[in-house]
C-alpha atoms as a PDB file:
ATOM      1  CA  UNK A   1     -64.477  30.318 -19.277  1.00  0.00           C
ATOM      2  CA  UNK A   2     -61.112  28.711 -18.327  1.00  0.00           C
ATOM      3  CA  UNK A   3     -59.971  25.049 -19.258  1.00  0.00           C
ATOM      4  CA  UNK A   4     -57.929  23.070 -17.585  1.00  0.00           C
ATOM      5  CA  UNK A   5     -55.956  20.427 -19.483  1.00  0.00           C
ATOM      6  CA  UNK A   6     -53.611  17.758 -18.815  1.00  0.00           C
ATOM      7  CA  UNK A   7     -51.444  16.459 -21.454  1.00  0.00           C
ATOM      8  CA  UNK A   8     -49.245  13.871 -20.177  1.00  0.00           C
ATOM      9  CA  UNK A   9     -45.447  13.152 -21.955  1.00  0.00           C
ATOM     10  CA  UNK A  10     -44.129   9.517 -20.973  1.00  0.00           C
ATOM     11  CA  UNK A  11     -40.549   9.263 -20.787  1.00  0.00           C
ATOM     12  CA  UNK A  12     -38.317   6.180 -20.593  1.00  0.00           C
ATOM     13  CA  UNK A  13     -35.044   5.286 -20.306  1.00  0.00           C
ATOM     14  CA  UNK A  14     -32.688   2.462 -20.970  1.00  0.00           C
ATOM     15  CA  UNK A  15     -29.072   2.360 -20.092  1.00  0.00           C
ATOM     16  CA  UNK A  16     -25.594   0.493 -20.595  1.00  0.00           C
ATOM     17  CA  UNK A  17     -22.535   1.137 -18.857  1.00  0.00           C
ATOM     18  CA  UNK A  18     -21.872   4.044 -21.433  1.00  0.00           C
ATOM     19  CA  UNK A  19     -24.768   5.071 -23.484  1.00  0.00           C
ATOM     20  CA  UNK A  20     -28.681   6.465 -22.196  1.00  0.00           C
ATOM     21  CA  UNK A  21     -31.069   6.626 -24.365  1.00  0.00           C
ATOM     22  CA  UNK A  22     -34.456   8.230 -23.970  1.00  0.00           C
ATOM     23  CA  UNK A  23     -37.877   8.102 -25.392  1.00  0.00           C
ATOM     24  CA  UNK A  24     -40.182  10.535 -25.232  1.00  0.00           C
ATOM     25  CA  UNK A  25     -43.925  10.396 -26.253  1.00  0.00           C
ATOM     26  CA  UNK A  26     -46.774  13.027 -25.917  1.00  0.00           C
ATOM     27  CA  UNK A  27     -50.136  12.191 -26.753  1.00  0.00           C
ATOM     28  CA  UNK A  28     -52.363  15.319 -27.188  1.00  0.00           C
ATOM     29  CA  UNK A  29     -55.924  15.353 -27.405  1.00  0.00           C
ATOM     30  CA  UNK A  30     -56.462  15.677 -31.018  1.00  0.00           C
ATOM     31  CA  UNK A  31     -55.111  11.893 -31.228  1.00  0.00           C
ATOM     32  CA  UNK A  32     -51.542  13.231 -32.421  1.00  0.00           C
ATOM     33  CA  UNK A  33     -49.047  11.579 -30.946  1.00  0.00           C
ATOM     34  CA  UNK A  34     -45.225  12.831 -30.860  1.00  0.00           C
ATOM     35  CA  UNK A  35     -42.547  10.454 -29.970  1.00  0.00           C
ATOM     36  CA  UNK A  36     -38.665  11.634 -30.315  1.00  0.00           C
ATOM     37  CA  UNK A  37     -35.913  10.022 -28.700  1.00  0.00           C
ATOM     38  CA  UNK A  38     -32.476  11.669 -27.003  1.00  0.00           C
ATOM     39  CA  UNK A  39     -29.093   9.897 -26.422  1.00  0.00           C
ATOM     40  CA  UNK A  40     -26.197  10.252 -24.169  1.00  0.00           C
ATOM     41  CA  UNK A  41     -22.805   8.868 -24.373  1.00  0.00           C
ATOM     42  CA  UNK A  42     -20.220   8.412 -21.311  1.00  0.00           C
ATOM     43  CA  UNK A  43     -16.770   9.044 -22.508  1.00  0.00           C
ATOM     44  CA  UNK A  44     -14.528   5.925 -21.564  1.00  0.00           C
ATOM     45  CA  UNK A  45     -12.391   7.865 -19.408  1.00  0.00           C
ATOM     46  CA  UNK A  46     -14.840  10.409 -17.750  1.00  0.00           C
ATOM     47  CA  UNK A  47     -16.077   9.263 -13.974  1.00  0.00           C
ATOM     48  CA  UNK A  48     -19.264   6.756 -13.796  1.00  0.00           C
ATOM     49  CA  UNK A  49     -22.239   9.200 -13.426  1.00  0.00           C
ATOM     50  CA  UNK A  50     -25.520   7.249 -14.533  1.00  0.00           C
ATOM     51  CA  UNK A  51     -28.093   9.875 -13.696  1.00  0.00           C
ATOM     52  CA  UNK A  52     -25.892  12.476 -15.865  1.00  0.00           C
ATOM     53  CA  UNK A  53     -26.373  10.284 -18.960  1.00  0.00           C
ATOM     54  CA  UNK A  54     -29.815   9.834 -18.361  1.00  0.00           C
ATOM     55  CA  UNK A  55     -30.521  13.738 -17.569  1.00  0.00           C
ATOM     56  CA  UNK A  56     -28.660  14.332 -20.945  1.00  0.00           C
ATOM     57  CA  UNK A  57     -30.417  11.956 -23.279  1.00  0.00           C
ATOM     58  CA  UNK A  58     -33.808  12.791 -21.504  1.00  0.00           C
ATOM     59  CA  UNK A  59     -32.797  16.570 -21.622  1.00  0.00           C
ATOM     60  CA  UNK A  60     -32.051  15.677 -25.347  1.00  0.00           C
ATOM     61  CA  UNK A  61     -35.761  13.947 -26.563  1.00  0.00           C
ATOM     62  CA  UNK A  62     -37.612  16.489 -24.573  1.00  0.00           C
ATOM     63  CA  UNK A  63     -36.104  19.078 -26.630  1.00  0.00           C
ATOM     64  CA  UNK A  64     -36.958  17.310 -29.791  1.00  0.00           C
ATOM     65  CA  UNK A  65     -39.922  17.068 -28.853  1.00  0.00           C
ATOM     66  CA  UNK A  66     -40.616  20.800 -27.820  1.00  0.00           C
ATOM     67  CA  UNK A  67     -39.464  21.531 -31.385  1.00  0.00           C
ATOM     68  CA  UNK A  68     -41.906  18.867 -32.894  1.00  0.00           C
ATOM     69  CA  UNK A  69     -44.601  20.267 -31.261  1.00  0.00           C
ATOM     70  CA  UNK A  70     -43.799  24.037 -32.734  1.00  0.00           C
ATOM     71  CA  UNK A  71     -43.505  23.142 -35.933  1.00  0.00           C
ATOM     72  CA  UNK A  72     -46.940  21.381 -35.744  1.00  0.00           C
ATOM     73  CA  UNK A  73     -48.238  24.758 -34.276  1.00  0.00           C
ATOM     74  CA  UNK A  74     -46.770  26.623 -36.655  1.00  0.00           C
ATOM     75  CA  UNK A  75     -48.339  24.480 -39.336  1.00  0.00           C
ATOM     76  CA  UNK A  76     -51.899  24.689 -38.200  1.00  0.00           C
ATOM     77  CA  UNK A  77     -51.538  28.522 -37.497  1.00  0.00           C
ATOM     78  CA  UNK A  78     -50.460  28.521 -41.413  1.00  0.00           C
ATOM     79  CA  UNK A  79     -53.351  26.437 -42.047  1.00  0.00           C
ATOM     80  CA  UNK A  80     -56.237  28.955 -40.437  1.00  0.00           C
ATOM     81  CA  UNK A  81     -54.181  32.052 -41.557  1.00  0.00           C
ATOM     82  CA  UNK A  82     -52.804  31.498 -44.638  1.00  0.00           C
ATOM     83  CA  UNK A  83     -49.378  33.215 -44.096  1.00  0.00           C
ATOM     84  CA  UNK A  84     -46.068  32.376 -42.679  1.00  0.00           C
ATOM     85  CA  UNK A  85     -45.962  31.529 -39.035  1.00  0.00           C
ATOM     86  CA  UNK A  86     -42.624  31.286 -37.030  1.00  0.00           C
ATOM     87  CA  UNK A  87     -43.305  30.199 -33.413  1.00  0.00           C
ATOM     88  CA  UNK A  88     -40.266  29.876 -31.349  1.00  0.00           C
ATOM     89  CA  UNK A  89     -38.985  28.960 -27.766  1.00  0.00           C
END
């Protein structure tokens, strides 16, 4: 039998005129919930480019997160096995 789940990662972002800073939460359906954040800063003298900053810092907490969420696999494959586990991307 196949399941079909939805896990759903909210993402928000604030800005100034030089930083972007992004929050990223994923609730899963064991109740865990993973929140990491991501930040982007403009350099003074490089062009205005808001959606760059915020593709950066989002870019940034996502990957946090994916890393978050391996290590938590990693622990509950340790946890049922008993031996080292090493997931990666």
């Amino acid at each position: 039998m196949q399941a079909h789940l939805n896990w759903h990662i909210d993402l928000d972002i604030e800005q100034s005129d030089i930083e972007s800073e992004a929050t990223a939460t994923l609730r899963l359906p064991d109740a865990t919930r993973l929140t990491t954040r991501g930040h982007a800063r403009r350099n003074p003298s490089d062009p205005e480019q808001d959606r760059v900053g915020e593709e950066l810092a989002a870019a940034r907490a996502l990957n946090d997160l994916a890393r978050r969420l391996l290590r938590k696999a990693a622990h509950e494959i340790e946890e049922a096995t008993h031996a080292p586990a090493r997931p990666h991307l």
